[in-house]
Each structure stands twice: as C-alpha cells, then as structure tokens.
PDB file of N, CA and C in Angstrom:
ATOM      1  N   UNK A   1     -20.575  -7.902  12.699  1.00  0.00           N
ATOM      2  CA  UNK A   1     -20.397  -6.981  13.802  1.00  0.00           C
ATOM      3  C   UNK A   1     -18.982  -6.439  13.772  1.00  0.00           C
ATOM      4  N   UNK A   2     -18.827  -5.321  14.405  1.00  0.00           N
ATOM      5  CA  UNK A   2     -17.386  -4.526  14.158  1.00  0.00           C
ATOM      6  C   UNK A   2     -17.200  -3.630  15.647  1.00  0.00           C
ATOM      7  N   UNK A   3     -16.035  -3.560  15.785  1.00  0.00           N
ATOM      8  CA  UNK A   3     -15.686  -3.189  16.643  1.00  0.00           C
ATOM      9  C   UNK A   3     -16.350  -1.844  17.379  1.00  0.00           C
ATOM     10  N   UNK A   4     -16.751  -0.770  16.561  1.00  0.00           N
ATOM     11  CA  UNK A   4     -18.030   0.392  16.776  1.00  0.00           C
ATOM     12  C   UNK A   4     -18.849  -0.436  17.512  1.00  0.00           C
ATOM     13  N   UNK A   5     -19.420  -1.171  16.770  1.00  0.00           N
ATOM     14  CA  UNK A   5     -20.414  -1.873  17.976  1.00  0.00           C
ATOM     15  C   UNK A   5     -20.612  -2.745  19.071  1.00  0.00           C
ATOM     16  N   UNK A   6     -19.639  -3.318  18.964  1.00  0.00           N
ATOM     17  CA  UNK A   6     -19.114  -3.814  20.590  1.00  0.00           C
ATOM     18  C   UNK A   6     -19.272  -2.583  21.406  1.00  0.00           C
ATOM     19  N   UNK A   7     -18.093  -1.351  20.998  1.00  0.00           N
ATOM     20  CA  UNK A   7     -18.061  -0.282  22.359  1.00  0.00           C
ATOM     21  C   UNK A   7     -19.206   0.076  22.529  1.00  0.00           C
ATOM     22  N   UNK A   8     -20.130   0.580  21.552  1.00  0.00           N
ATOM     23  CA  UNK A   8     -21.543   0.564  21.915  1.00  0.00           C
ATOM     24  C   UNK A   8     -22.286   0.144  23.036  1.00  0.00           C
ATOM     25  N   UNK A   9     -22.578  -0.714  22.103  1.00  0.00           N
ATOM     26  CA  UNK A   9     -23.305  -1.887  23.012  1.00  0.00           C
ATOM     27  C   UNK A   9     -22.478  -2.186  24.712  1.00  0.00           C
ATOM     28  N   UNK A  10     -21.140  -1.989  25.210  1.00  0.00           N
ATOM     29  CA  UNK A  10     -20.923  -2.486  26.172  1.00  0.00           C
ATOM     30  C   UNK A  10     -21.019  -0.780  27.031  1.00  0.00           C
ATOM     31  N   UNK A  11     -20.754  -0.102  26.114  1.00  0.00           N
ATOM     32  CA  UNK A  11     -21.394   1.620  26.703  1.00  0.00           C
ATOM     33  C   UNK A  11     -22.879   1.344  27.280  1.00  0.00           C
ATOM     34  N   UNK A  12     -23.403   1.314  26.234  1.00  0.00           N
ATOM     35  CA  UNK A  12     -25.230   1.053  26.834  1.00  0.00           C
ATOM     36  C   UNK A  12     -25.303   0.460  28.074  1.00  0.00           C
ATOM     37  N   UNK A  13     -24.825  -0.766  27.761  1.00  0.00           N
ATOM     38  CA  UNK A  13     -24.909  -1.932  28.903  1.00  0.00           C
ATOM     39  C   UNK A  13     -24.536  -0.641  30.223  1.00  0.00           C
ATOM     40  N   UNK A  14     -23.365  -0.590  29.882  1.00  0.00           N
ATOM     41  CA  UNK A  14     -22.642   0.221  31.639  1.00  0.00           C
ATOM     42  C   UNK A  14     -23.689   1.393  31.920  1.00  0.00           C
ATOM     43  N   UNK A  15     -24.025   2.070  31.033  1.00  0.00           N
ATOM     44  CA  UNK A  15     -24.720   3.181  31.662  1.00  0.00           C
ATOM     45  C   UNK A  15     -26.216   2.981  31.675  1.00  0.00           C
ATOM     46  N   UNK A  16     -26.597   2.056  31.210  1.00  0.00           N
ATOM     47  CA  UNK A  16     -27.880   1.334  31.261  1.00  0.00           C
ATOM     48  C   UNK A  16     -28.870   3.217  30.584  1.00  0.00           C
ATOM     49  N   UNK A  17     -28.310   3.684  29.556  1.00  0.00           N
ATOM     50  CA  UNK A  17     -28.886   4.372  29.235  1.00  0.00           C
ATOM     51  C   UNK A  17     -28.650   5.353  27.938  1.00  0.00           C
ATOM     52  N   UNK A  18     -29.199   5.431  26.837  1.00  0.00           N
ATOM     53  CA  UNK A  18     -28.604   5.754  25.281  1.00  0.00           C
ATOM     54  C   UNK A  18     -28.089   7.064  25.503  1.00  0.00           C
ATOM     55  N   UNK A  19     -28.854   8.041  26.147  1.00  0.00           N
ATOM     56  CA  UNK A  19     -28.249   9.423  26.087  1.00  0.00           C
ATOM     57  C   UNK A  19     -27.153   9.269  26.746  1.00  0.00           C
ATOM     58  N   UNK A  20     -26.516   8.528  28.380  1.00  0.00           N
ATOM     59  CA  UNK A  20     -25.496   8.792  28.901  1.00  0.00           C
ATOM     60  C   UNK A  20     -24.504   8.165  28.148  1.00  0.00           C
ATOM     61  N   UNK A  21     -24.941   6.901  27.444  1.00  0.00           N
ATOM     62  CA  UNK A  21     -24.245   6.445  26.322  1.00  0.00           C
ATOM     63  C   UNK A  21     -23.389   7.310  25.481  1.00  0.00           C
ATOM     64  N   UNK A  22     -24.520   8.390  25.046  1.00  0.00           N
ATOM     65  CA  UNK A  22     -24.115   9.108  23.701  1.00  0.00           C
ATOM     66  C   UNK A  22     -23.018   9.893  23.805  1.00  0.00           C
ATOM     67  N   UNK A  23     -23.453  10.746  25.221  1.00  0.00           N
ATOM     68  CA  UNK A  23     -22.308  11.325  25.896  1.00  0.00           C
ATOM     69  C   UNK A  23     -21.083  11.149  26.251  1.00  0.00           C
ATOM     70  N   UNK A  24     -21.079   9.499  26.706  1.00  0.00           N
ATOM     71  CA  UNK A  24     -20.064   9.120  26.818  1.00  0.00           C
ATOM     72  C   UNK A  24     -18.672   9.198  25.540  1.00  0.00           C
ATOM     73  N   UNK A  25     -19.554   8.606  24.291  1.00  0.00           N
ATOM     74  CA  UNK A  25     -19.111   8.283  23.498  1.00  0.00           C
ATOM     75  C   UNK A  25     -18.837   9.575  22.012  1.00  0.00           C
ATOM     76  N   UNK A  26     -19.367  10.738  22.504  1.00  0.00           N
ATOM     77  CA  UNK A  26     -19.585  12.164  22.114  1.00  0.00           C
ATOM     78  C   UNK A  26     -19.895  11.884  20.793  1.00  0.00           C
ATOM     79  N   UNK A  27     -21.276  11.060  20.458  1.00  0.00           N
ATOM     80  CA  UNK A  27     -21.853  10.724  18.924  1.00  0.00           C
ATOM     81  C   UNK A  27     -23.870  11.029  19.887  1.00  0.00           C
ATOM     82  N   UNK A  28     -24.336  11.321  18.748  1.00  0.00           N
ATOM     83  CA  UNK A  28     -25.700  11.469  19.280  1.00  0.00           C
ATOM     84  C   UNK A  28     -26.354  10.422  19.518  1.00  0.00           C
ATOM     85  N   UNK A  29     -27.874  10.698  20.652  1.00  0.00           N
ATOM     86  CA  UNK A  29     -28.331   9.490  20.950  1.00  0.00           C
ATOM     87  C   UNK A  29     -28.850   8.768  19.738  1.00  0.00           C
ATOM     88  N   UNK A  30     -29.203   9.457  18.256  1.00  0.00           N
ATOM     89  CA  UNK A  30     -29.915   8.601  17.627  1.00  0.00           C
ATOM     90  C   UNK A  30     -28.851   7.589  16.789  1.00  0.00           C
ATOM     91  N   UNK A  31     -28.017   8.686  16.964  1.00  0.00           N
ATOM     92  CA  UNK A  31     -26.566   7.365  16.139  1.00  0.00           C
ATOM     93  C   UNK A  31     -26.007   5.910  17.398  1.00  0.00           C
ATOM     94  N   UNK A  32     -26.002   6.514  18.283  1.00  0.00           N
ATOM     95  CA  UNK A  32     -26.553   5.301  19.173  1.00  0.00           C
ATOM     96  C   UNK A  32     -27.538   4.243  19.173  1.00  0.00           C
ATOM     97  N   UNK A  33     -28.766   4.579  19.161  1.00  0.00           N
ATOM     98  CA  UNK A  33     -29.607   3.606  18.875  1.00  0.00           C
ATOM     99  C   UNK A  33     -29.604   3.327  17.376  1.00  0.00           C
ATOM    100  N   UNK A  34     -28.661   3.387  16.644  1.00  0.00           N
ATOM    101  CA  UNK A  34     -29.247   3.487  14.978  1.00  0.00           C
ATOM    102  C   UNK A  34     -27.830   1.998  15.172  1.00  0.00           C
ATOM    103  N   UNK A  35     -26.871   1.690  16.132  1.00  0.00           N
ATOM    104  CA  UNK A  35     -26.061   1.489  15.890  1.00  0.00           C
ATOM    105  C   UNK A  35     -26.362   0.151  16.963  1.00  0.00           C
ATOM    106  N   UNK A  36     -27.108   0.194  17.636  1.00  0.00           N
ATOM    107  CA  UNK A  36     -27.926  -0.605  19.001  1.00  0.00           C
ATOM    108  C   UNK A  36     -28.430  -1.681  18.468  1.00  0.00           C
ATOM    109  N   UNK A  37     -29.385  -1.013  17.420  1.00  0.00           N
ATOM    110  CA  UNK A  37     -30.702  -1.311  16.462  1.00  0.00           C
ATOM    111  C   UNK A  37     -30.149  -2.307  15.424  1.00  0.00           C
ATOM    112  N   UNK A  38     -29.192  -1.713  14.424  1.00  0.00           N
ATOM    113  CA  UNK A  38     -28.353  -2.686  13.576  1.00  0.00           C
ATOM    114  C   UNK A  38     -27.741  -3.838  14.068  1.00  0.00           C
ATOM    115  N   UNK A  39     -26.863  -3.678  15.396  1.00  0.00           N
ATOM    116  CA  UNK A  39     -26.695  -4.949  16.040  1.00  0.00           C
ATOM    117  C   UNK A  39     -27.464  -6.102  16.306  1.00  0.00           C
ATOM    118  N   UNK A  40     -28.650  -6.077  16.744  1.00  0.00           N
ATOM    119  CA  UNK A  40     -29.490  -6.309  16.979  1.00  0.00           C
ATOM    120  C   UNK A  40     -30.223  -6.944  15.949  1.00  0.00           C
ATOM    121  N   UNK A  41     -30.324  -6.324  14.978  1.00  0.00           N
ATOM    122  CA  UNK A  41     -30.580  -7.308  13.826  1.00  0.00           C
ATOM    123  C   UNK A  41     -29.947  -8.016  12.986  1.00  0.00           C
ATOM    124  N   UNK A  42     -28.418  -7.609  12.923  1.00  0.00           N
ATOM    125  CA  UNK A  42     -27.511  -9.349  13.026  1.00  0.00           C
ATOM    126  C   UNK A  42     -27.363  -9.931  13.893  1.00  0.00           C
ATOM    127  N   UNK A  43     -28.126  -9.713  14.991  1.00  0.00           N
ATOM    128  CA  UNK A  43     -27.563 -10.657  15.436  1.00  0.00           C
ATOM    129  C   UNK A  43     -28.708 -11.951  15.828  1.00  0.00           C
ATOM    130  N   UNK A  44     -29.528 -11.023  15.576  1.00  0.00           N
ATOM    131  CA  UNK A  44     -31.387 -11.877  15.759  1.00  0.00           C
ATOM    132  C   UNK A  44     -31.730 -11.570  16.958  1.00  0.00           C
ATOM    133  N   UNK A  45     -31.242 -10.834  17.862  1.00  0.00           N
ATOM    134  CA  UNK A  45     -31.805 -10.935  18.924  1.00  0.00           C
ATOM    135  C   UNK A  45     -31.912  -9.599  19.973  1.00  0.00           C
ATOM    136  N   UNK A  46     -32.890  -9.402  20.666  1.00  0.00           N
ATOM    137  CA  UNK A  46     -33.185  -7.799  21.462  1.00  0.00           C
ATOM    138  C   UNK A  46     -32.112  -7.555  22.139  1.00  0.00           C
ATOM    139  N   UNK A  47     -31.287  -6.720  22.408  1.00  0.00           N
ATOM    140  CA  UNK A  47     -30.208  -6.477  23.635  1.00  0.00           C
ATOM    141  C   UNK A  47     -30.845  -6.283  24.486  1.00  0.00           C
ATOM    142  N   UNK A  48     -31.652  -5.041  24.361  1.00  0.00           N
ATOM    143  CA  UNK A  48     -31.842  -3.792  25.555  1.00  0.00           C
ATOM    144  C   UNK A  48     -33.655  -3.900  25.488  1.00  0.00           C
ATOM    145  N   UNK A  49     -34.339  -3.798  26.661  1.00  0.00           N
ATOM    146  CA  UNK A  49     -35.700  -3.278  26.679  1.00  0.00           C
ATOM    147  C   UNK A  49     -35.796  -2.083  27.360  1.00  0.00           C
ATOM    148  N   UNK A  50     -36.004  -1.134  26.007  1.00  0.00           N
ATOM    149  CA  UNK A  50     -36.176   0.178  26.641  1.00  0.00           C
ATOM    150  C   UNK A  50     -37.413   0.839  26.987  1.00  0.00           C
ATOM    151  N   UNK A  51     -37.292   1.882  27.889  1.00  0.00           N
ATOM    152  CA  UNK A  51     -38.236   2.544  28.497  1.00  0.00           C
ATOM    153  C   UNK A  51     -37.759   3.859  28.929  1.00  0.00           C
ATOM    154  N   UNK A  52     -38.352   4.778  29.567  1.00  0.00           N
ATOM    155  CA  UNK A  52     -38.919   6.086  29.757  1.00  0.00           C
ATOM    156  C   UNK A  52     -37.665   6.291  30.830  1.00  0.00           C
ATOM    157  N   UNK A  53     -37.182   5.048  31.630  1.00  0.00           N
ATOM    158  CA  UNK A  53     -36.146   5.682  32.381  1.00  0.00           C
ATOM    159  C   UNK A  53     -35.159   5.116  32.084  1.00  0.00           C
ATOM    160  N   UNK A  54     -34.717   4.822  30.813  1.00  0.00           N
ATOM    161  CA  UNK A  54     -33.365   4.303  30.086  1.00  0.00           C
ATOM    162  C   UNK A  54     -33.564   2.955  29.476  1.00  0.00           C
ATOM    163  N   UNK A  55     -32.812   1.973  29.324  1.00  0.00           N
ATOM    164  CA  UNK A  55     -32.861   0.545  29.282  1.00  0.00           C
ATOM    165  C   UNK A  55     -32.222  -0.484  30.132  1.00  0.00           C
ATOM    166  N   UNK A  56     -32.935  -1.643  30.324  1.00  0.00           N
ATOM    167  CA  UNK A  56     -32.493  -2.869  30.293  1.00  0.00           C
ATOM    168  C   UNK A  56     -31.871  -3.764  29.770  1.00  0.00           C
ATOM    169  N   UNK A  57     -30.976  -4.261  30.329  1.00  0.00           N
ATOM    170  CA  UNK A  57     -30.108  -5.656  28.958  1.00  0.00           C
ATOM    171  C   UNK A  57     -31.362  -6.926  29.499  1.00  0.00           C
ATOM    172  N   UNK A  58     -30.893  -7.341  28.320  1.00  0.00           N
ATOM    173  CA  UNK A  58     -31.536  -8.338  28.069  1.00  0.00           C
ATOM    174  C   UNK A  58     -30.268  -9.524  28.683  1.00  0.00           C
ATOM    175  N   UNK A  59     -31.561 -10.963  28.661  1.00  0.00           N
ATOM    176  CA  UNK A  59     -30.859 -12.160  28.856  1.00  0.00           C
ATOM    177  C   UNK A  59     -29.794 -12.329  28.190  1.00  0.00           C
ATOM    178  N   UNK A  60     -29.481 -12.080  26.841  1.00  0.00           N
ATOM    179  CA  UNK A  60     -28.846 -12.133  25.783  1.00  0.00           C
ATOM    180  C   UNK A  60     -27.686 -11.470  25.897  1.00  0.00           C
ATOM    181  N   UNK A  61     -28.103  -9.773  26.368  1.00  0.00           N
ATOM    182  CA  UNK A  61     -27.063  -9.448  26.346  1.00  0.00           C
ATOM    183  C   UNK A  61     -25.946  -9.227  27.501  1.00  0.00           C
ATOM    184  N   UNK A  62     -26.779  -9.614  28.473  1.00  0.00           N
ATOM    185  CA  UNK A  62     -26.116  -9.942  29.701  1.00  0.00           C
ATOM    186  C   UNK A  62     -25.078 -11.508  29.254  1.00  0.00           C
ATOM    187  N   UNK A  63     -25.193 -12.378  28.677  1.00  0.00           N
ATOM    188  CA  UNK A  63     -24.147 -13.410  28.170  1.00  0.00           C
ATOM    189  C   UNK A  63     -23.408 -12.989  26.937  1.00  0.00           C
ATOM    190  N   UNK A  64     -23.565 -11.999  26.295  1.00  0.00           N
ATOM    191  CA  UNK A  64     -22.856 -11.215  25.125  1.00  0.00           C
ATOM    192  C   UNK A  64     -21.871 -10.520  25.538  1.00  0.00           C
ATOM    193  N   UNK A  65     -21.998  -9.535  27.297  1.00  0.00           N
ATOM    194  CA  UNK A  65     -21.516  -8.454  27.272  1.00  0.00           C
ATOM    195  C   UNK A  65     -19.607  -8.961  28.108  1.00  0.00           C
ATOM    196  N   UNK A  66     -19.460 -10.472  28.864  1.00  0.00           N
ATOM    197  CA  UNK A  66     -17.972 -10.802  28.447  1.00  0.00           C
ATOM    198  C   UNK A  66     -17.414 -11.341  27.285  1.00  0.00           C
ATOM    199  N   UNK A  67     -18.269 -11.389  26.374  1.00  0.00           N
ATOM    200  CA  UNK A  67     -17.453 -11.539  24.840  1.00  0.00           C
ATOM    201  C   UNK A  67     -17.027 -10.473  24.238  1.00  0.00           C
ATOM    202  N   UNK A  68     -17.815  -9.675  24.429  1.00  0.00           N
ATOM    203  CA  UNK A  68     -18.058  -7.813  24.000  1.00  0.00           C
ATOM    204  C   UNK A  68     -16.576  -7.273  24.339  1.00  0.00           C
ATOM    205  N   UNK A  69     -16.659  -7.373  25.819  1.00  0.00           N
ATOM    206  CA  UNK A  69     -15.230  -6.888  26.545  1.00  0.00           C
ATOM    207  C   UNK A  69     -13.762  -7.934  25.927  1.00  0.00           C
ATOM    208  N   UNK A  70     -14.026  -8.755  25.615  1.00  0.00           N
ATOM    209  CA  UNK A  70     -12.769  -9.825  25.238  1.00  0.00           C
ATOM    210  C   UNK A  70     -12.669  -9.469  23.751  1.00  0.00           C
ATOM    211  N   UNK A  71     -13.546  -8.968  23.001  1.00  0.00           N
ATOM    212  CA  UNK A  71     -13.528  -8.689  21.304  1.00  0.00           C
ATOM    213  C   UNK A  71     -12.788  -7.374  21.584  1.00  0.00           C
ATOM    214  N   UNK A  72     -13.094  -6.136  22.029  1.00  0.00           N
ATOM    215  CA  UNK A  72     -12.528  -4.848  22.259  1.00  0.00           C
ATOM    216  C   UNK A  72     -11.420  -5.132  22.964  1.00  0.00           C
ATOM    217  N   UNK A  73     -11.156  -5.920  24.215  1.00  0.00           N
ATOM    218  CA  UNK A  73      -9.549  -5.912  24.772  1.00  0.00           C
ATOM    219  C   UNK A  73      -8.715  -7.022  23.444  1.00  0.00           C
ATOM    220  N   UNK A  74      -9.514  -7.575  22.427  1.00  0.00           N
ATOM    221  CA  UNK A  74      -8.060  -8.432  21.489  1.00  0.00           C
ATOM    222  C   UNK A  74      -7.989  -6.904  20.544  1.00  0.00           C
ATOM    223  N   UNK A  75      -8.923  -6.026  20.380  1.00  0.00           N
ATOM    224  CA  UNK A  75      -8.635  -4.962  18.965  1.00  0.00           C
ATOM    225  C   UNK A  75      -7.463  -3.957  19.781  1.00  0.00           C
ATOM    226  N   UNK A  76      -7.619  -3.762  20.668  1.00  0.00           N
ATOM    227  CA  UNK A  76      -6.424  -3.169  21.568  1.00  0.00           C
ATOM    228  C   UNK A  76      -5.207  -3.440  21.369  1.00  0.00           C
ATOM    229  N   UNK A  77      -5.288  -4.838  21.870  1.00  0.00           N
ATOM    230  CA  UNK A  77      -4.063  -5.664  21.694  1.00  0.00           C
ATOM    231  C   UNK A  77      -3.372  -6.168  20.033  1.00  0.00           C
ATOM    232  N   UNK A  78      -4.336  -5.959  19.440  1.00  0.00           N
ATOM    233  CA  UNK A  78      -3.751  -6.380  18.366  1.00  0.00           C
ATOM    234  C   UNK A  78      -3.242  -4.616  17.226  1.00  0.00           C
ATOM    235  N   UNK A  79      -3.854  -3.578  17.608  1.00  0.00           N
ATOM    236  CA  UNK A  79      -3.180  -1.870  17.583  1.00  0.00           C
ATOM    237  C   UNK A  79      -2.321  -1.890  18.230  1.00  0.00           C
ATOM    238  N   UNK A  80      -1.729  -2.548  19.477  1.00  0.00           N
ATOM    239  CA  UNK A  80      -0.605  -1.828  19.977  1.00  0.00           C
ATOM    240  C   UNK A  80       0.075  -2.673  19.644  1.00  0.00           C
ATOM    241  N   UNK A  81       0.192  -3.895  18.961  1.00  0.00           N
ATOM    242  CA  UNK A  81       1.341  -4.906  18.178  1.00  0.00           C
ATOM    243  C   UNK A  81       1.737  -4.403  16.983  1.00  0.00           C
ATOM    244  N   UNK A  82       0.740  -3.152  16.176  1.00  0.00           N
ATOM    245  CA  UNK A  82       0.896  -2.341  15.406  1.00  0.00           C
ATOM    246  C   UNK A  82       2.219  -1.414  15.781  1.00  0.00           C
ATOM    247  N   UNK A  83       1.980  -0.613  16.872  1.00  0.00           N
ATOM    248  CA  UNK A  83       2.643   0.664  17.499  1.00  0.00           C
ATOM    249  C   UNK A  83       4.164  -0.619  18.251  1.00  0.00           C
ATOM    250  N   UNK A  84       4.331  -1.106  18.564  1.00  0.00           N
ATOM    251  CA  UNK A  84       5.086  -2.585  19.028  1.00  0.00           C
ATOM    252  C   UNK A  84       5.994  -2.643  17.667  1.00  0.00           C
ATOM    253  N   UNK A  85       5.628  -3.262  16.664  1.00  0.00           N
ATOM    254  CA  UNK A  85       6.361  -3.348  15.164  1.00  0.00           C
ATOM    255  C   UNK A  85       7.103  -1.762  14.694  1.00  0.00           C
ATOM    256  N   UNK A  86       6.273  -0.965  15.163  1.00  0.00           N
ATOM    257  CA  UNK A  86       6.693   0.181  14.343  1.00  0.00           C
ATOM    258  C   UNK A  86       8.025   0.360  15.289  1.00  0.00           C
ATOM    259  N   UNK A  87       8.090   0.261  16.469  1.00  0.00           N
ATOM    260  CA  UNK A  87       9.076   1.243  17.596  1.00  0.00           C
ATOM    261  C   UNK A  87      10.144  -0.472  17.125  1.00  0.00           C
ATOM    262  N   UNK A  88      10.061  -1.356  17.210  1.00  0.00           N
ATOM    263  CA  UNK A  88      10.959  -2.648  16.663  1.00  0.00           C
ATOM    264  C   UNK A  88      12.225  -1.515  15.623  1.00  0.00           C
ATOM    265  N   UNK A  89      11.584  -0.762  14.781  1.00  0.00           N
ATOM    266  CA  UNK A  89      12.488  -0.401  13.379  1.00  0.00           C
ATOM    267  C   UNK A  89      13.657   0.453  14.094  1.00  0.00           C
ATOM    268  N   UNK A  90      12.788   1.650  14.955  1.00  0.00           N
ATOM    269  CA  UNK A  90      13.896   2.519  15.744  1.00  0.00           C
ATOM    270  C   UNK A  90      14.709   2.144  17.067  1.00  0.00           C
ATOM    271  N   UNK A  91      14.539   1.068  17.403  1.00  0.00           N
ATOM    272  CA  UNK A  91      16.023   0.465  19.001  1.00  0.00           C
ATOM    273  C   UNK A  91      16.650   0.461  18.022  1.00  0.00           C
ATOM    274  N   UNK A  92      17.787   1.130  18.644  1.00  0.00           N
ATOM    275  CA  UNK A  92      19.309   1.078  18.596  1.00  0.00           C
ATOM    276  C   UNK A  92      20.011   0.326  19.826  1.00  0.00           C
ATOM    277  N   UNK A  93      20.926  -0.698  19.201  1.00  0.00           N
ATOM    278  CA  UNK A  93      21.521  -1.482  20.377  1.00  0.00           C
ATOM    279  C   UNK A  93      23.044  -1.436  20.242  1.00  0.00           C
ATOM    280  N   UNK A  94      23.545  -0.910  21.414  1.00  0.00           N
ATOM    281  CA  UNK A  94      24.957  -0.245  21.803  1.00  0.00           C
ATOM    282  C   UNK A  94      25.499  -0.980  22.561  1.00  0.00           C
ATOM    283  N   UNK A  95      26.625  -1.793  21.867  1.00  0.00           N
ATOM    284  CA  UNK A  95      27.477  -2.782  23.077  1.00  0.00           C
ATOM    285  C   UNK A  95      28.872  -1.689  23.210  1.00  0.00           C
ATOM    286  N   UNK A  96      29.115  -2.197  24.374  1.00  0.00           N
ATOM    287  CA  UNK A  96      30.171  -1.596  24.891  1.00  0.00           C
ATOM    288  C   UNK A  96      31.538  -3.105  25.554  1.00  0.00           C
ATOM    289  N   UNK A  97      32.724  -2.296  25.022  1.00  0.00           N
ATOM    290  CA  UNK A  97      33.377  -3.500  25.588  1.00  0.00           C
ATOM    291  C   UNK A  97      34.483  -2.676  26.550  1.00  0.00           C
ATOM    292  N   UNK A  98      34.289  -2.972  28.156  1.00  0.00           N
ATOM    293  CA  UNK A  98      35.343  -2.032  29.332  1.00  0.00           C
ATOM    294  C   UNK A  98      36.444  -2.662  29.225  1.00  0.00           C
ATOM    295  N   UNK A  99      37.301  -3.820  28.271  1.00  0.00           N
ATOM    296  CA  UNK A  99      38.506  -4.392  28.610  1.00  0.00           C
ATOM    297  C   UNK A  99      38.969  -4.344  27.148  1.00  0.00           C
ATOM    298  N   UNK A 100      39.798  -4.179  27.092  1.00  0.00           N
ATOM    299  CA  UNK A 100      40.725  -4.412  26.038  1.00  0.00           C
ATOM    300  C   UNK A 100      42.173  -5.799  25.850  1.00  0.00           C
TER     301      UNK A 100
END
C-alpha cells in the first residue's frame, strides 16, 4: 500500500461516495475505484459496500480509517523534515557584540 491510497481510501470514507471522491481529489471516478479495488485486494479485505446511493465502509474499514490518517499525517511529517533540512543550509547567524 502507498500513500495514493491511503488518501483515497480516507477520501471515500469522508465523502462516503466515489464521484464526490473523484472530485475531491480531481482524478476520475474510475481511477478511483481502480485504486479502491487494488487496495482491497492487498489487503484481503472489502472496504466499501457499494450501491446506487454511494458507499458504505465496511467493519474493516472503519478500524483501518485511524491508521489511514496516522500513515498520511507521518508522510507529511516526514516532507516537511525534507523542506526543514533544506532551509537548515540557508540561516545565517549574526552575533553582535554592544561593548567593547
């Protein structure tokens, strides 16, 4: 599993629905479910039961979806330790001495 599919999957979950999903995420609904679908089969197990007026999470993924959020808030955190290292190279540190 990879980080694409966490946001996915925790998109679905929130909007309890692939098209508002898709929208959200400005990729189409079928690359959505193509991306739902793959999860789903590493992982062995149904997320979502869908139907005519969107989907359902599943048992599963209702206990998946605070790991989901804790996998996407460490990829965050671990990009801005990226952007963190880089700005490290440019401080400049200026002592000043008022006495002589």
């Amino acid at each position: 599993m990879n980080q694409k599919q966490m946001q996915y999957f925790v998109t679905v979950y929130e909007t309890q629905n692939i098209q508002a999903a898709a929208d959200q995420l400005f990729v189409t609904r079928q690359g959505v479910s193509k991306v739902i679908r793959l999860l789903e089969t590493e992982l062995g197990q149904v997320l979502f039961a869908r139907s005519s007026k969107g989907v359902t999470p599943t048992d599963y993924a209702v206990a998946l979806l605070p790991h989901a959020r804790q996998f996407l808030e460490a990829c965050t955190a671990i990009s801005g330790l990226h952007t963190l290292a880089a700005q490290s190279h440019s401080v400049v540190t200026v002592y000043a001495i008022d006495h002589i």
